[in-house]
Protein backbone atom coordinates (compact mmCIF):
# COMPACT_ATOMS: atom_id res chain seq x y z
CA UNK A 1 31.74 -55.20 -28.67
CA UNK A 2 34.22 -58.44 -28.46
CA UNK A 3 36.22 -57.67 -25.88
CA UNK A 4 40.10 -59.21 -26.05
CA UNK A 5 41.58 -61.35 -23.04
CA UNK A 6 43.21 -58.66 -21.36
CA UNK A 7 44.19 -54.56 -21.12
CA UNK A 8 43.05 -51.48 -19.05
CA UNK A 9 40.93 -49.03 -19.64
CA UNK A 10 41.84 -45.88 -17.04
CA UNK A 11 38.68 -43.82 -16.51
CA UNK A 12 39.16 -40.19 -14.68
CA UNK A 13 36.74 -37.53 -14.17
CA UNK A 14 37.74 -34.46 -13.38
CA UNK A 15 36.05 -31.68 -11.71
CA UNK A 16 37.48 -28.59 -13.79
CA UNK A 17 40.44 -29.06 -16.28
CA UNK A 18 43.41 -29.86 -14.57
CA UNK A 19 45.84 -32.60 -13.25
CA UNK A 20 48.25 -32.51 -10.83
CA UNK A 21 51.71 -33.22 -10.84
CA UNK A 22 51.47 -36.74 -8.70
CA UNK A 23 48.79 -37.96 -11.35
CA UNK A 24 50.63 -37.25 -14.40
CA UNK A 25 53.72 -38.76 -13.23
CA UNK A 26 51.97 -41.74 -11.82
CA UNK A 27 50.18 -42.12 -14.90
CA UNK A 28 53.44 -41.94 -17.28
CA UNK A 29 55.00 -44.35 -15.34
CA UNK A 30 52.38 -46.61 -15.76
CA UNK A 31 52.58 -46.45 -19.19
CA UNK A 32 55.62 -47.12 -19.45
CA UNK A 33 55.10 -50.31 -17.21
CA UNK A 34 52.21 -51.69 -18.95
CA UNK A 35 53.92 -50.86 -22.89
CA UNK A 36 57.06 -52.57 -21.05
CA UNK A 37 54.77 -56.11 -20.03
CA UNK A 38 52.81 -55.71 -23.64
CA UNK A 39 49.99 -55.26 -21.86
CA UNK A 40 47.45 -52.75 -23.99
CA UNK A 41 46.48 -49.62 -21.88
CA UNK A 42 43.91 -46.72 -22.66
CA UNK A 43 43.42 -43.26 -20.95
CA UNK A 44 39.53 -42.06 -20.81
CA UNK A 45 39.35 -38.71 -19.52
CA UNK A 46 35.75 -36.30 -18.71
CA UNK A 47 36.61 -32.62 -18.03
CA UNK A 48 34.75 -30.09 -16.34
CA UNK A 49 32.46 -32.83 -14.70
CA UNK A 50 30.13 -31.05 -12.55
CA UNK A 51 28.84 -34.87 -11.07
CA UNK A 52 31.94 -37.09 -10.92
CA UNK A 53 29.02 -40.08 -10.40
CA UNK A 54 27.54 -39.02 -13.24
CA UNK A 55 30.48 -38.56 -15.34
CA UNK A 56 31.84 -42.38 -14.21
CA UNK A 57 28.52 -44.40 -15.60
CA UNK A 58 28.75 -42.07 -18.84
CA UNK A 59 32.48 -43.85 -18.31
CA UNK A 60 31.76 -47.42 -17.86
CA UNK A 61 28.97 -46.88 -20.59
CA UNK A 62 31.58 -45.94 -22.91
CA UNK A 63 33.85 -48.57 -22.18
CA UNK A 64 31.67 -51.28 -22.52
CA UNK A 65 30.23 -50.25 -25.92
CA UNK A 66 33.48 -49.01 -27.62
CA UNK A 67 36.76 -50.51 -26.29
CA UNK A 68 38.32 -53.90 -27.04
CA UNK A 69 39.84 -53.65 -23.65
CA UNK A 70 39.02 -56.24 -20.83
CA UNK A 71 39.57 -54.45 -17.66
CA UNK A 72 38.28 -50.72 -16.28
CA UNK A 73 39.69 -48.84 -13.51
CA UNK A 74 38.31 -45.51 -11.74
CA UNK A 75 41.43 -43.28 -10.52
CA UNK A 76 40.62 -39.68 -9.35
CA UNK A 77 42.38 -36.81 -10.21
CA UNK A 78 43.97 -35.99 -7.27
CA UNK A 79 46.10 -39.44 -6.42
CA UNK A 80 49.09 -41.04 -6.86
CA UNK A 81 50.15 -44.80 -7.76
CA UNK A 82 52.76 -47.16 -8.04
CA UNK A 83 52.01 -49.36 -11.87
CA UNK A 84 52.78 -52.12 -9.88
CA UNK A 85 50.27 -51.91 -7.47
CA UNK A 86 47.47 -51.73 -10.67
CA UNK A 87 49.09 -54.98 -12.25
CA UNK A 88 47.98 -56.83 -8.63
């Protein structure tokens, strides 16, 4: 697949079904940033991953063959960000 110049993919496995609080607001926010600087953005989410190692190269396999997005990051389910710290 082409990729374009620039834009994040997100990738996040998680262990069982659910997110916590930090994570979703972290991620909103950086939504917002990123829609904000025009700057295309994708979520990529694996429930009920039993081998989070696993479950990030069936990730990475994924967004190499089927995203026009440039850039990949790995956060786990359990943190917290500032948008500005991804944009460094």
């Amino acid at each position: 697949m082409t990729k374009i110049k620039y834009g994040l993919v997100i990738g996040t496995a998680f262990s069982g079904d659910q997110v916590n609080n930090q994570y979703l607001e972290s991620m909103i926010k950086t939504h917002t940033y990123f829609k904000k600087a025009g700057i295309p953005i994708i979520n990529m989410f694996l429930y009920n991953c039993s081998l989070i190692s696993k479950g990030r190269c069936d990730m990475i396999s994924q967004f190499l063959e089927q995203t026009p997005l440039s850039n990949f990051i790995f956060i786990d389910s359990d943190m917290s960000w500032e948008a500005t710290d991804i944009m460094k």
